[in-house]
C-alpha atoms as a PDB file:
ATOM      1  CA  UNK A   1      28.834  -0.830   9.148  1.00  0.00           C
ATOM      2  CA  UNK A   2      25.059  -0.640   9.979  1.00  0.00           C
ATOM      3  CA  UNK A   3      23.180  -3.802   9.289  1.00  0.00           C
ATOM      4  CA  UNK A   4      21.248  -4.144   6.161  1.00  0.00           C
ATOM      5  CA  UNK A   5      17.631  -3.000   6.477  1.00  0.00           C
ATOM      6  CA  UNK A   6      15.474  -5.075   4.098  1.00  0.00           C
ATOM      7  CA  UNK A   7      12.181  -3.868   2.271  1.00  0.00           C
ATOM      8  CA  UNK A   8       9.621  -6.302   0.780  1.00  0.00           C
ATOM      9  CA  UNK A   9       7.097  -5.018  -1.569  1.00  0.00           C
ATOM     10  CA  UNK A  10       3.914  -7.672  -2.117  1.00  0.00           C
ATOM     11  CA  UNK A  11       3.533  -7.399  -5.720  1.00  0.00           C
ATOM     12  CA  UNK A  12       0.158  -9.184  -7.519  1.00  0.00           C
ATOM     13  CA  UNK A  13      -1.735  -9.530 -10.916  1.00  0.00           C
ATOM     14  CA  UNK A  14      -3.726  -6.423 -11.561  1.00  0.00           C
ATOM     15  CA  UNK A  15      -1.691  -3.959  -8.894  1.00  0.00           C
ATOM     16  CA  UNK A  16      -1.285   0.160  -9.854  1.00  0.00           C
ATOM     17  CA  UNK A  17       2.317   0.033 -10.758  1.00  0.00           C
ATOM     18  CA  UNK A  18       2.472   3.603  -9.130  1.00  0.00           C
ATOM     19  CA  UNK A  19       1.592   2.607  -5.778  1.00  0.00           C
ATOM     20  CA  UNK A  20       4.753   0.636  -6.156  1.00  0.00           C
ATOM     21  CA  UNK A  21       6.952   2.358  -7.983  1.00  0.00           C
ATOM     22  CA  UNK A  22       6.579   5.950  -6.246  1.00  0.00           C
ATOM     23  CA  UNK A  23       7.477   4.282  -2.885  1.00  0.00           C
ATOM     24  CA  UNK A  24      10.233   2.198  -4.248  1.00  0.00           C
ATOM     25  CA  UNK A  25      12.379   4.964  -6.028  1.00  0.00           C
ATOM     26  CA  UNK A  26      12.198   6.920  -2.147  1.00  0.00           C
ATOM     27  CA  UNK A  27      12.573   3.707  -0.302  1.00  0.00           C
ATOM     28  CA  UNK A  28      15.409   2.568  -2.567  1.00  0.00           C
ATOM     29  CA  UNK A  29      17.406   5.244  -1.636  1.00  0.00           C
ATOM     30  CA  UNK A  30      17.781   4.861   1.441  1.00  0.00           C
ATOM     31  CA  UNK A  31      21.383   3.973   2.839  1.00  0.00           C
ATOM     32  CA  UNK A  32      22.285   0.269   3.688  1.00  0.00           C
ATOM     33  CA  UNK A  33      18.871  -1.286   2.332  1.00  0.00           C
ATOM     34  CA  UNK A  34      17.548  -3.880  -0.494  1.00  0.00           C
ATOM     35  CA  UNK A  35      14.035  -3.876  -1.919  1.00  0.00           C
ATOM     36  CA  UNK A  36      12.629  -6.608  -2.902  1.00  0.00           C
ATOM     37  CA  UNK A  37       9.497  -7.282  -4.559  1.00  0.00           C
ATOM     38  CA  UNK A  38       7.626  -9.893  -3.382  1.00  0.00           C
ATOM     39  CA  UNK A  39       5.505 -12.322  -5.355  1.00  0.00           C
ATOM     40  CA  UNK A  40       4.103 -16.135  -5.616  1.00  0.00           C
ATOM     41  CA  UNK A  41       6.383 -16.801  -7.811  1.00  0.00           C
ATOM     42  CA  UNK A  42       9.014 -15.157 -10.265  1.00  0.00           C
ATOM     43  CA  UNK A  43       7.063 -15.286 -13.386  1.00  0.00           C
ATOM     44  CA  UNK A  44       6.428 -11.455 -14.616  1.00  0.00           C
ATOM     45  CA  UNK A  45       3.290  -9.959 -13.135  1.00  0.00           C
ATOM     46  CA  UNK A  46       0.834  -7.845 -15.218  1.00  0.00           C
ATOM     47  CA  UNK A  47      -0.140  -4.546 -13.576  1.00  0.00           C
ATOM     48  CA  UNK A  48      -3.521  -2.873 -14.506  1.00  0.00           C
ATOM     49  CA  UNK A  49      -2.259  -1.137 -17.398  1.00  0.00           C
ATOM     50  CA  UNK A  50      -0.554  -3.873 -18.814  1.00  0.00           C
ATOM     51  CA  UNK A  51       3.348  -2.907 -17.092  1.00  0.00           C
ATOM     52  CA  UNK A  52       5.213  -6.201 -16.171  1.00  0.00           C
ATOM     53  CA  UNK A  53       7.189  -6.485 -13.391  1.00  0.00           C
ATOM     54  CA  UNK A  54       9.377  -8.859 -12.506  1.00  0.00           C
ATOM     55  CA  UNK A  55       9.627 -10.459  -8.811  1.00  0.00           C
ATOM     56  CA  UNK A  56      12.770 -10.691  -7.273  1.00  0.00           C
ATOM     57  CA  UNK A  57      11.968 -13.276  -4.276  1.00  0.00           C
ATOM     58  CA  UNK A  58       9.001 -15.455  -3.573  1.00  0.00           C
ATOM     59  CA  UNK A  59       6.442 -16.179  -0.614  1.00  0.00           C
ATOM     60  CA  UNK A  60       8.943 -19.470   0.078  1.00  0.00           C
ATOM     61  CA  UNK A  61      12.583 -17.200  -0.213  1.00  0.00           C
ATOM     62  CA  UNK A  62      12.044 -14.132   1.379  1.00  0.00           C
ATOM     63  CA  UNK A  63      13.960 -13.576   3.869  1.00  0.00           C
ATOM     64  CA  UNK A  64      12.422 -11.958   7.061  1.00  0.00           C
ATOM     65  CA  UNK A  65      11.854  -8.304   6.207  1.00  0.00           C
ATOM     66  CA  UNK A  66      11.765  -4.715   8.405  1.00  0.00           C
ATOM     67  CA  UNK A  67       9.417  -3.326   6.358  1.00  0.00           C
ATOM     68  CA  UNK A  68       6.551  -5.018   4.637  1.00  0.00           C
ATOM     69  CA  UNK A  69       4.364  -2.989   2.307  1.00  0.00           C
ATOM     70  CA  UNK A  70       1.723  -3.847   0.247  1.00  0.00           C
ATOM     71  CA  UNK A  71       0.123  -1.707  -2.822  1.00  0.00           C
ATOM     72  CA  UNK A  72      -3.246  -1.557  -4.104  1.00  0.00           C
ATOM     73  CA  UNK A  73      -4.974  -1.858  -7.398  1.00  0.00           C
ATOM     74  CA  UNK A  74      -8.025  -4.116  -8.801  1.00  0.00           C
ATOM     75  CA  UNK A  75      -6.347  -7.073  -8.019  1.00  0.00           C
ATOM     76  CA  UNK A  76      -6.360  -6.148  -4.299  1.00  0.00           C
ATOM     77  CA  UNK A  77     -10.147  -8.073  -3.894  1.00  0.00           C
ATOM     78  CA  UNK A  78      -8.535 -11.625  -5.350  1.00  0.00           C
ATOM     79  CA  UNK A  79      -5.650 -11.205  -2.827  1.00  0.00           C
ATOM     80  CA  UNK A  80      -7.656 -10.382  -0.036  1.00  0.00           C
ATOM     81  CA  UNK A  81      -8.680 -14.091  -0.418  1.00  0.00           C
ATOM     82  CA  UNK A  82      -5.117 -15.460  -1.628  1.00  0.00           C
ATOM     83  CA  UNK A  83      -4.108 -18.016   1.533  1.00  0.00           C
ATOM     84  CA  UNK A  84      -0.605 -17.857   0.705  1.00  0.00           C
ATOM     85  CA  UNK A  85      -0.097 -14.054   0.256  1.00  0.00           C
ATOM     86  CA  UNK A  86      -2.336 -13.496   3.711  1.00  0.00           C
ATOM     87  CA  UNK A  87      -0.100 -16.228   5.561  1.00  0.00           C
ATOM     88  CA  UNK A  88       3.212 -14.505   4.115  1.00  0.00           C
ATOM     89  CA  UNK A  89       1.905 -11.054   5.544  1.00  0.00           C
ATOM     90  CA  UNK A  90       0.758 -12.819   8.640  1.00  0.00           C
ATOM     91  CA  UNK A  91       4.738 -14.570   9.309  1.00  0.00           C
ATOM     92  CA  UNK A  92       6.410 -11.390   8.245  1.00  0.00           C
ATOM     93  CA  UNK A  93       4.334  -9.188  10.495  1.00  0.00           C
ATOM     94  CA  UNK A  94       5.124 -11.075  13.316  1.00  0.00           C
ATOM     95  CA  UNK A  95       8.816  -9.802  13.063  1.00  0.00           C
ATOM     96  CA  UNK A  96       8.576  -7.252  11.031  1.00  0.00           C
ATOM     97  CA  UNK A  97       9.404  -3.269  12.240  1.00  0.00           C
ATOM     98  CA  UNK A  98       6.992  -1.872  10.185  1.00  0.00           C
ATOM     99  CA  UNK A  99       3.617  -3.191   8.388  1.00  0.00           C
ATOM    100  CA  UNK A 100       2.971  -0.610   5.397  1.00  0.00           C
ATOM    101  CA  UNK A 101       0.841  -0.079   2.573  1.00  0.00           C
ATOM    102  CA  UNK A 102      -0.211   2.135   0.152  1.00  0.00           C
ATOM    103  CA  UNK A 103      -3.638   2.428  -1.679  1.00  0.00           C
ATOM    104  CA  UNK A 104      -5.987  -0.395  -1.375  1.00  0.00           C
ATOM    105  CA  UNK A 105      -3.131  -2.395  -0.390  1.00  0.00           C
ATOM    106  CA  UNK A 106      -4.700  -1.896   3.460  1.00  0.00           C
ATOM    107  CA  UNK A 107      -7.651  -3.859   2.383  1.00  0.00           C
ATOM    108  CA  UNK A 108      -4.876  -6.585   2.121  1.00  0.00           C
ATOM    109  CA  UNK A 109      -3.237  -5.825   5.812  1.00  0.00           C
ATOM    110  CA  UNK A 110      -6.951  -5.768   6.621  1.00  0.00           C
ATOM    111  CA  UNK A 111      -7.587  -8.888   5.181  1.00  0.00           C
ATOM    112  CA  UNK A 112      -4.719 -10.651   7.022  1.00  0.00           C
ATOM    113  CA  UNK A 113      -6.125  -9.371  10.072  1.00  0.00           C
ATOM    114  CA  UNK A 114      -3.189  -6.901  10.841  1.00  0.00           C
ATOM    115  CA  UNK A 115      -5.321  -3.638  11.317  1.00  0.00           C
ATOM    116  CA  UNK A 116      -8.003  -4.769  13.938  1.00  0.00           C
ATOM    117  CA  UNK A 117      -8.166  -0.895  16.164  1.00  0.00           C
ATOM    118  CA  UNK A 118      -5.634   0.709  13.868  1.00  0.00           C
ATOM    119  CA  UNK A 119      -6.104   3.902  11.976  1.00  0.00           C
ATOM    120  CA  UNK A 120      -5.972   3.386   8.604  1.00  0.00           C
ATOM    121  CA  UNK A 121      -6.611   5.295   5.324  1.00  0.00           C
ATOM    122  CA  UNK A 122      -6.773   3.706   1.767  1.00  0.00           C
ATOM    123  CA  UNK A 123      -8.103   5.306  -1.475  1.00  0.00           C
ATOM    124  CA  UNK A 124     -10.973   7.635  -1.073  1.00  0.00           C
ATOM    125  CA  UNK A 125     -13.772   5.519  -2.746  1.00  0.00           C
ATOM    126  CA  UNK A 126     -12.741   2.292  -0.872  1.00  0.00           C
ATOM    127  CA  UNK A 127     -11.875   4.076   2.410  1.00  0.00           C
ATOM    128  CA  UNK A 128     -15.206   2.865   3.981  1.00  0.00           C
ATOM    129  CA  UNK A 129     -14.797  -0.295   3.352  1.00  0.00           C
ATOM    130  CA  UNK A 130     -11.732  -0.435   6.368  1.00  0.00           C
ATOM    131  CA  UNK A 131     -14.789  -0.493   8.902  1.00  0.00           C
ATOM    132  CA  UNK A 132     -15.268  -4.022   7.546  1.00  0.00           C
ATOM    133  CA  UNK A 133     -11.933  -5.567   8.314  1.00  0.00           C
ATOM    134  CA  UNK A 134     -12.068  -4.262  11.890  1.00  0.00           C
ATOM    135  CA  UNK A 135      -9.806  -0.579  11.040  1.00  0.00           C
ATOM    136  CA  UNK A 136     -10.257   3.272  12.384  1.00  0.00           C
ATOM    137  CA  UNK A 137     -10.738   4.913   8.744  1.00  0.00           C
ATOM    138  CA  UNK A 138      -8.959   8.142   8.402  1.00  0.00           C
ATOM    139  CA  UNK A 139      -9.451  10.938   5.632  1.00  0.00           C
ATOM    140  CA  UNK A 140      -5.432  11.975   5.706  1.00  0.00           C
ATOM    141  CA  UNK A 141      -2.965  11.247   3.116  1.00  0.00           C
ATOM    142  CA  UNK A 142      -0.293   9.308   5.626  1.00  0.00           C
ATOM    143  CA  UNK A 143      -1.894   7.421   8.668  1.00  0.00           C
ATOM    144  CA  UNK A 144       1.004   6.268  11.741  1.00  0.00           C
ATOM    145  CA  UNK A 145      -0.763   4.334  14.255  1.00  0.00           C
ATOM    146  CA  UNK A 146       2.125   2.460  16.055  1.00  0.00           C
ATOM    147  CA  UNK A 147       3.872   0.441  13.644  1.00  0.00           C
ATOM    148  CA  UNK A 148       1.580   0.619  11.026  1.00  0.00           C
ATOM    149  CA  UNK A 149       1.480   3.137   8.081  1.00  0.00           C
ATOM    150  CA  UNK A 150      -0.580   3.513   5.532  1.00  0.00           C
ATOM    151  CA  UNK A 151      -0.531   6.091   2.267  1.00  0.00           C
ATOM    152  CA  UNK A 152      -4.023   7.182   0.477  1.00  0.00           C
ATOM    153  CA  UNK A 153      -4.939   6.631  -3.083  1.00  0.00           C
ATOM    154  CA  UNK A 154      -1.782   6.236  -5.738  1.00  0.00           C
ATOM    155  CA  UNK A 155       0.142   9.569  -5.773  1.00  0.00           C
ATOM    156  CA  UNK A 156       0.391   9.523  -2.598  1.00  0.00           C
ATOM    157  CA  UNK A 157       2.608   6.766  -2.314  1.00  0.00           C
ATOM    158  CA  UNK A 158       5.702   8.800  -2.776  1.00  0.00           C
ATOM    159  CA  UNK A 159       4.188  11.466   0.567  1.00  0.00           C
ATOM    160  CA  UNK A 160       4.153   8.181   2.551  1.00  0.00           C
ATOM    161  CA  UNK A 161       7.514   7.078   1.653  1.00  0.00           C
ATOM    162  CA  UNK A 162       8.863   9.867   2.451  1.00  0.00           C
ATOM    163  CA  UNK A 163       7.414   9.782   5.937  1.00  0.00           C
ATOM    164  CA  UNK A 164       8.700   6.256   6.192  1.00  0.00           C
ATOM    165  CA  UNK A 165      11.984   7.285   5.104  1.00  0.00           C
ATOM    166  CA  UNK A 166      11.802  10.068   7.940  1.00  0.00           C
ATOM    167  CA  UNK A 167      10.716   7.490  10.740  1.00  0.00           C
ATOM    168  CA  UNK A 168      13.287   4.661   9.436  1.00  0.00           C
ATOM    169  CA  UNK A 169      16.657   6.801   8.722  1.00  0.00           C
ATOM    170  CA  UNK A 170      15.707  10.486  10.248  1.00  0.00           C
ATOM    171  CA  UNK A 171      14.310  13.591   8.659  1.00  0.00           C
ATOM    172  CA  UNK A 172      17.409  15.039   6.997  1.00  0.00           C
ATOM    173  CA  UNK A 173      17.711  11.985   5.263  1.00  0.00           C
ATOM    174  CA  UNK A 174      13.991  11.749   4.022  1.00  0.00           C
ATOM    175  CA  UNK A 175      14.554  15.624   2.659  1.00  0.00           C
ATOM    176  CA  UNK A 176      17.139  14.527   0.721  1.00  0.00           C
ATOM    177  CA  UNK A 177      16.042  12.090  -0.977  1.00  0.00           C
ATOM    178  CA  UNK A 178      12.453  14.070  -1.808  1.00  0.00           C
ATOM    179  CA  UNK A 179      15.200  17.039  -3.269  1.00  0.00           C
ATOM    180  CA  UNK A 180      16.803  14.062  -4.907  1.00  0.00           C
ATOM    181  CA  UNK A 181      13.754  13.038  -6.795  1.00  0.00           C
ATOM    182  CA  UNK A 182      12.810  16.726  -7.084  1.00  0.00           C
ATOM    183  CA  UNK A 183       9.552  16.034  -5.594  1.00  0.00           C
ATOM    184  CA  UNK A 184       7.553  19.769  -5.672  1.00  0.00           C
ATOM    185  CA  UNK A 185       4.494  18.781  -6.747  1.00  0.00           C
ATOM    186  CA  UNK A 186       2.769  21.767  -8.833  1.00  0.00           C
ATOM    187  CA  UNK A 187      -0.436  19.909 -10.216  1.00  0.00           C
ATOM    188  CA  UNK A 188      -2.064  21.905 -13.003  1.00  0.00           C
ATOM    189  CA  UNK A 189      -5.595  21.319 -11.746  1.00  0.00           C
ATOM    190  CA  UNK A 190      -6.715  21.377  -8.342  1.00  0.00           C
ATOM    191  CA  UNK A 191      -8.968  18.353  -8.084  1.00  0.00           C
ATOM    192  CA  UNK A 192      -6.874  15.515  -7.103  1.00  0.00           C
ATOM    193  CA  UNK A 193      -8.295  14.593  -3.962  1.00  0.00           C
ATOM    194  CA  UNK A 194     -12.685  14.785  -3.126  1.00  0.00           C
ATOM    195  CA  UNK A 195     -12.078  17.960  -1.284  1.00  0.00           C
ATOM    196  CA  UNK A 196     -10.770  19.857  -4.203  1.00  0.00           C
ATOM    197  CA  UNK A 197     -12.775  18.086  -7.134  1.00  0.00           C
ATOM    198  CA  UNK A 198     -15.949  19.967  -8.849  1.00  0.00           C
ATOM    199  CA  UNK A 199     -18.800  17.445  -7.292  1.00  0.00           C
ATOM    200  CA  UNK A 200     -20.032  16.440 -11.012  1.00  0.00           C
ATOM    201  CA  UNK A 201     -16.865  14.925 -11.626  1.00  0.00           C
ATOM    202  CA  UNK A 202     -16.640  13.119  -8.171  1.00  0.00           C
ATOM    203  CA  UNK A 203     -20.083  12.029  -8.906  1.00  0.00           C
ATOM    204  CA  UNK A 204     -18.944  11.096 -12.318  1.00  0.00           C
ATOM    205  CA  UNK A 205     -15.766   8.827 -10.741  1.00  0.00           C
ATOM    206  CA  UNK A 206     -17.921   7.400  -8.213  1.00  0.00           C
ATOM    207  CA  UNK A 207     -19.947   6.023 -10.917  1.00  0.00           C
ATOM    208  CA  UNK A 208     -17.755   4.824 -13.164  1.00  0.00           C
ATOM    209  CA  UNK A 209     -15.602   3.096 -10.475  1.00  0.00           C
ATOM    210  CA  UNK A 210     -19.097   1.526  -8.900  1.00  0.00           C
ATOM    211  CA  UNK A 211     -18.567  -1.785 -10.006  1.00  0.00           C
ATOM    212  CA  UNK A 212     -15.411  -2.444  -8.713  1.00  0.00           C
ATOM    213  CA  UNK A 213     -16.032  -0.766  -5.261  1.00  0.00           C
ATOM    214  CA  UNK A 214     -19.109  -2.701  -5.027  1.00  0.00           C
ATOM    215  CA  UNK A 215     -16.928  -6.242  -5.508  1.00  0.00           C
ATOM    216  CA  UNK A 216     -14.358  -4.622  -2.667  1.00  0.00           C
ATOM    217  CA  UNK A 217     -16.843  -4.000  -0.271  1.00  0.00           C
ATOM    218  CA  UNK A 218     -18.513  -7.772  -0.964  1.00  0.00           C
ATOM    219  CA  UNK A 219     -15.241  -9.215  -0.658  1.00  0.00           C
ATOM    220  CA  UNK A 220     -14.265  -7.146   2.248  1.00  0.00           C
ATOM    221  CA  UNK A 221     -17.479  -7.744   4.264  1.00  0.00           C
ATOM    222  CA  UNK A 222     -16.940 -11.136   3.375  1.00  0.00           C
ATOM    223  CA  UNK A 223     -13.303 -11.459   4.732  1.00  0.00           C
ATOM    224  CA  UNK A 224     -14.212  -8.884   7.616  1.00  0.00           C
ATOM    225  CA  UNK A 225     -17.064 -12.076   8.629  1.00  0.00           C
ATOM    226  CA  UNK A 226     -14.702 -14.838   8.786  1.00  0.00           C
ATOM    227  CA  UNK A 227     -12.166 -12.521  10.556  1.00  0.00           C
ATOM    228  CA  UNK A 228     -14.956 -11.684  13.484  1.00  0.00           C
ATOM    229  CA  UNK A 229     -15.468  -7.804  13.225  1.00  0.00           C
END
């Protein structure tokens, strides 16, 4: 019997369940593995709309994991400064297959100082802020530099996990799964990504979302300093 492969998903006050969630019901899936989700402790955390999850390991019991991944949401900027949760990354990297994340969650990996020369993507309106931490910014949906992969903003967590699922158990595998999950997306608009979008209502987005964006990239310029880039 093949050994167990074992997923850890860093899980945080404030995340976008989504860029958790999509990923896990792929990653899940997959034969001969365990997901955990990774937190500080195993009190419920609160995602930005209010969803609790519940942690099944903490910082001190996980167990050394293939695959770490990390999501993204507004409570990416505190945990770019949380010592714990960037030593965890740090020790699980170091044996770790793969070092994932979805979203802003590669602020995080940035923050820990696992993306120095690595192409990287992220959300679009924090994708800039990469250059900070010492990462190769790339406008695609999936990024694969080495061991490293990262997935864009939210919905796109499930197109990366699929990808990981290809590169972990093969291609037929990661096919059946997405006809599994019937994933065939058919938006009704065409404006989810900057390229698509009328440019009043990126401009509108940008706007909106400028306070936030403005603490990442303080935070992240911040982090990127003591780091050296």
């Amino acid at each position: 019997m093949a050994s167990q492969r074992r997923i850890g998903m860093l899980i945080f006050p404030r995340l976008t369940q989504l860029d958790m969630t999509g990923p896990y019901e792929v990653l899940a899936r997959l034969p001969n593995t365990t997901v955990d989700l990774v937190a500080r402790d195993l009190a419920p955390v609160k995602t930005d709309r209010g969803m609790q999850i519940v942690p099944s390991v903490t910082y001190q019991t996980c167990p050394p994991l293939d695959v770490v991944m990390v999501p993204g949401g507004p409570g990416q900027q505190d945990l770019m400064e949380d010592q714990a949760a960037l030593k965890f990354l740090r020790k699980q990297a170091g044996s770790a297959k793969y070092i994932t994340s979805v979203c802003t969650g590669s602020l995080v990996l940035g923050a820990a100082g696992l993306l120095k020369g690595k192409r990287a993507t992220c959300h679009w309106a924090a994708i800039d802020h990469l250059t900070l931490l010492g990462a190769i910014p790339v406008h695609e949906r999936v990024v694969v530099d080495g061991n490293v992969v990262t997935g864009a903003g939210v919905a796109s967590g499930i197109d990366f996990a699929l990808a990981l699922a290809a590169i972990l158990e093969g291609e037929q595998v990661a096919r059946e799964i997405q006809l599994q999950i019937e994933y065939d997306p058919a938006p009704p608009f065409n404006c989810g990504s900057p390229k698509t979008a009328a440019p009043e209502m990126l401009a509108a987005l940008k706007a909106r979302g400028s306070k936030l964006n403005e603490e990442r990239r303080v935070v992240a310029a911040r982090v990127g300093k003591k780091l050296g880039v």
